[in-house]
C-alpha atoms as a PDB file:
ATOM      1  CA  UNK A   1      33.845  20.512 -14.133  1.00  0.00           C
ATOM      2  CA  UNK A   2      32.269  17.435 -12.792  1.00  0.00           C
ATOM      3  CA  UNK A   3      28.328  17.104 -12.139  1.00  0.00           C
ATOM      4  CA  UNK A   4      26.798  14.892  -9.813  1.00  0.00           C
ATOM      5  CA  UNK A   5      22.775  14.168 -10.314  1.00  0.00           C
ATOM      6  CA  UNK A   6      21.229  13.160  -7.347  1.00  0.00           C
ATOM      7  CA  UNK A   7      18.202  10.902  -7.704  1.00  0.00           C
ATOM      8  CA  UNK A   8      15.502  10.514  -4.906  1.00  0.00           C
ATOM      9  CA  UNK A   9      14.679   7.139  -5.867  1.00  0.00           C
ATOM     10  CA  UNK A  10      12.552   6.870  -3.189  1.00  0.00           C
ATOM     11  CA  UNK A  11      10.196   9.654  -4.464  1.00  0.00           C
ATOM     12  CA  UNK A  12       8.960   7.515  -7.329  1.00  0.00           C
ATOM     13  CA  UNK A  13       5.102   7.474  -7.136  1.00  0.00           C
ATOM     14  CA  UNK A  14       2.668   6.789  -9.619  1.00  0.00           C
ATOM     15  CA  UNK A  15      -1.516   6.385  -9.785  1.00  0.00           C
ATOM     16  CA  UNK A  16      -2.871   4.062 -12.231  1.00  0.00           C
ATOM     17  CA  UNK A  17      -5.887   1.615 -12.920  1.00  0.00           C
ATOM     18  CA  UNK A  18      -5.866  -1.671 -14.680  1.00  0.00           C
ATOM     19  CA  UNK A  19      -7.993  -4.855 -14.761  1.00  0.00           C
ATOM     20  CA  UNK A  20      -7.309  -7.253 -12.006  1.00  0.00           C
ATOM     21  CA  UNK A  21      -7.194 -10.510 -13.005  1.00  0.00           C
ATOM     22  CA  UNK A  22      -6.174 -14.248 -11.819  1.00  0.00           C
ATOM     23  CA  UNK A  23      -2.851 -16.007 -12.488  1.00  0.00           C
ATOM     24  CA  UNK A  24      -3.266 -20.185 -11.894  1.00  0.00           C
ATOM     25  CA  UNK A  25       0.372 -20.739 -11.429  1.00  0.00           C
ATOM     26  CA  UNK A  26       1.859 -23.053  -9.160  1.00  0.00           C
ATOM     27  CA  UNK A  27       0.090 -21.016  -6.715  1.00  0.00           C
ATOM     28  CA  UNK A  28      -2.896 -19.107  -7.356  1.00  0.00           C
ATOM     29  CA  UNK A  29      -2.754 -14.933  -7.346  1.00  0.00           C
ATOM     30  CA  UNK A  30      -4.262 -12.170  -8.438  1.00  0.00           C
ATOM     31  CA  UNK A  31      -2.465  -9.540 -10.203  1.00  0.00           C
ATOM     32  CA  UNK A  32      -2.532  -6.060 -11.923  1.00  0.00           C
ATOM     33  CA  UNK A  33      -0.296  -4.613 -14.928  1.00  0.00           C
ATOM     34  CA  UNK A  34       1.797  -1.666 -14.203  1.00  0.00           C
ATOM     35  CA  UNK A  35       0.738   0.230 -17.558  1.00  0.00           C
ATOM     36  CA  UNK A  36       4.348   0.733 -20.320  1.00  0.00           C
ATOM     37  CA  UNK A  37       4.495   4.189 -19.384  1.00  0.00           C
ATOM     38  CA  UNK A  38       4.784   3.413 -15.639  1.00  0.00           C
ATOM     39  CA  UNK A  39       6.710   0.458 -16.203  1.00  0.00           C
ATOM     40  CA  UNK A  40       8.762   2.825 -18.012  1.00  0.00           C
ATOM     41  CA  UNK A  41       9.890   5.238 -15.507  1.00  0.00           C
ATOM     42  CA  UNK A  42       9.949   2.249 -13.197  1.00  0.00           C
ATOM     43  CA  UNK A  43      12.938   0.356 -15.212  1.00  0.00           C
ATOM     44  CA  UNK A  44      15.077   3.677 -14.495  1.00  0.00           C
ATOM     45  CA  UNK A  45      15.203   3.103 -11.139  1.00  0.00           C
ATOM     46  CA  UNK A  46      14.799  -0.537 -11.337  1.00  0.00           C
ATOM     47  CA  UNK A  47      18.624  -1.624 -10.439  1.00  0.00           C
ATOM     48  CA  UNK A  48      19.050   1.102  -7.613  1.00  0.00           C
ATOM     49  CA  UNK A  49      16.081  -0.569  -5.990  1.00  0.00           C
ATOM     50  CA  UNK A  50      15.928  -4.223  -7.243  1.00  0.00           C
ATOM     51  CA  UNK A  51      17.035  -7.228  -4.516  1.00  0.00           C
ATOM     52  CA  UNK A  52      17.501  -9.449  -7.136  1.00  0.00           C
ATOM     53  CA  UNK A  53      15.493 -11.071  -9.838  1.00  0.00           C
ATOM     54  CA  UNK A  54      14.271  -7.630 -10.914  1.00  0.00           C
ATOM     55  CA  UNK A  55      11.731  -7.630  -8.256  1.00  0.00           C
ATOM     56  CA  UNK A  56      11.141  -4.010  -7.037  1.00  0.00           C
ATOM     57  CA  UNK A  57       9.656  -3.305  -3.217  1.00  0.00           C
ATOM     58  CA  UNK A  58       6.516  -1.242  -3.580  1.00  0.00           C
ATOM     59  CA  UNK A  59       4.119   0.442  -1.122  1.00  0.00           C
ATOM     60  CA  UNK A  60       0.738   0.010  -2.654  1.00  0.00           C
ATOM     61  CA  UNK A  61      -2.685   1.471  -1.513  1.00  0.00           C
ATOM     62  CA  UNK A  62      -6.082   0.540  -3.247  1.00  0.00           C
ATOM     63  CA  UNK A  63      -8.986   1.949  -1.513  1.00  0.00           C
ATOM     64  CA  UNK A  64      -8.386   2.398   2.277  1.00  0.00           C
ATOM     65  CA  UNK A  65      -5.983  -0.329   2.089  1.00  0.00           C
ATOM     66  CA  UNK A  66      -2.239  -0.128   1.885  1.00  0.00           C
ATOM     67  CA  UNK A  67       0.417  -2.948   2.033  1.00  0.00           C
ATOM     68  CA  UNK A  68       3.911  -3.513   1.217  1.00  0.00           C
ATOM     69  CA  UNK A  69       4.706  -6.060  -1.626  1.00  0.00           C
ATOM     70  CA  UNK A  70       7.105  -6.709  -4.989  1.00  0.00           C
ATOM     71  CA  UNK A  71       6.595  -5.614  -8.219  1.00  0.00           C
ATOM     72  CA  UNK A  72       7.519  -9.059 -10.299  1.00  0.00           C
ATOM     73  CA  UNK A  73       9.061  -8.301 -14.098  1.00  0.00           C
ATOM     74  CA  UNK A  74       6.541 -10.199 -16.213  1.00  0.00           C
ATOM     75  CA  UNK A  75       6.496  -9.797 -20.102  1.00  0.00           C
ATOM     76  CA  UNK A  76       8.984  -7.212 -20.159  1.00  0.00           C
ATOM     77  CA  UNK A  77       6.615  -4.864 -18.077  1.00  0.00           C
ATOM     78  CA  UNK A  78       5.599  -5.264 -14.071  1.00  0.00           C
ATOM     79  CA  UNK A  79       2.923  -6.882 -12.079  1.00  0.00           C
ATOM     80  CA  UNK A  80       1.674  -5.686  -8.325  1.00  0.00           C
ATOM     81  CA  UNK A  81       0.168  -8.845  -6.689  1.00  0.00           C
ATOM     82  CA  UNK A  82      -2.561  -8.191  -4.905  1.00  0.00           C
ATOM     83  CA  UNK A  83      -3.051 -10.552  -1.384  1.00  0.00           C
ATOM     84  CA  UNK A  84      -6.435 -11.880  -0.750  1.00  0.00           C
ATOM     85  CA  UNK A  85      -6.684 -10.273   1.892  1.00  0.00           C
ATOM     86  CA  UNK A  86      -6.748  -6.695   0.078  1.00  0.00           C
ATOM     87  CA  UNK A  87      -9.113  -7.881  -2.921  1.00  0.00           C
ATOM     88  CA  UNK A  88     -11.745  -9.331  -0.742  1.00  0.00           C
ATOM     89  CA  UNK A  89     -11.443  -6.201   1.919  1.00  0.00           C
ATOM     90  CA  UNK A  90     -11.774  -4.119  -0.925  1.00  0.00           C
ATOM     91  CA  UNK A  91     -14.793  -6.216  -2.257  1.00  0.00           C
ATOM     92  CA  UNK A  92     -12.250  -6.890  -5.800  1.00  0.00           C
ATOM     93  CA  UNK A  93     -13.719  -9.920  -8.342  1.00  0.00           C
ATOM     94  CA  UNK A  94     -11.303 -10.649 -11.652  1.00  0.00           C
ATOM     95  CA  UNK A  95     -11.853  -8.472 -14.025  1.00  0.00           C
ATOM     96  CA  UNK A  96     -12.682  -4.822 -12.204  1.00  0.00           C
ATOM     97  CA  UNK A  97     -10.809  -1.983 -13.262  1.00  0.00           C
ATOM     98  CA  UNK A  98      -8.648  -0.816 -10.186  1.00  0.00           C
ATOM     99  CA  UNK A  99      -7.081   2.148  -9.599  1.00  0.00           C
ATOM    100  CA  UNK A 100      -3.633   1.859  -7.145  1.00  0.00           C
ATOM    101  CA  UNK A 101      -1.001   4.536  -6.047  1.00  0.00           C
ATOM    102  CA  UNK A 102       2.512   2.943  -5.955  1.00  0.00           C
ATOM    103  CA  UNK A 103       5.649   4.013  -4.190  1.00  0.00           C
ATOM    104  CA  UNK A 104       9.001   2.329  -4.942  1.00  0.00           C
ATOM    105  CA  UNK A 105      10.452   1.772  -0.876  1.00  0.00           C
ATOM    106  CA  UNK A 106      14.397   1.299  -1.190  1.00  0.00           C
END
């Protein structure tokens, strides 16, 4: 007898807070760690949903705002970038602890 598991990939959400803070890179960015337990559960799914790289398209909301972006592998965990636009519409300095629901989008 043969089994077939059916994942909703799609159905992956998670709430978590962590500390924004401010990459200088090439480019400047802000960024927040997806916590190891997230992460976790996020590198099941991660090569059904990756386009390469091991970036992972996210819906993220902080606040009242909500945008689509990438989470980027970084340190074998995940960051969520968060655009300008969202941290100063959301009144976000380096260093406050923010709290964002994620949704892997496939």
């Amino acid at each position: 007898m043969r089994h077939h598991l059916a994942v909703d990939i799609t159905a992956l959400e998670v709430e978590f807070s962590g500390e924004l803070y401010h990459w200088r890179g090439p480019a400047p960015y802000h960024f927040v760690r997806v916590p190891d337990g997230v992460a976790d559960g996020i590198r099941e799914v991660a090569t059904a949903v990756s386009y390469g790289w091991g970036v992972i398209p996210v819906s993220v909301r902080i606040g009242s705002t909500q945008w689509t972006t990438s989470l980027f592998p970084k340190d074998g965990g995940y960051i969520v970038p968060i655009k300008d636009k969202v941290r100063l519409g959301e009144g976000l300095v380096v260093g406050d602890t923010v709290t964002l629901e994620l949704a892997i989008r496939s």
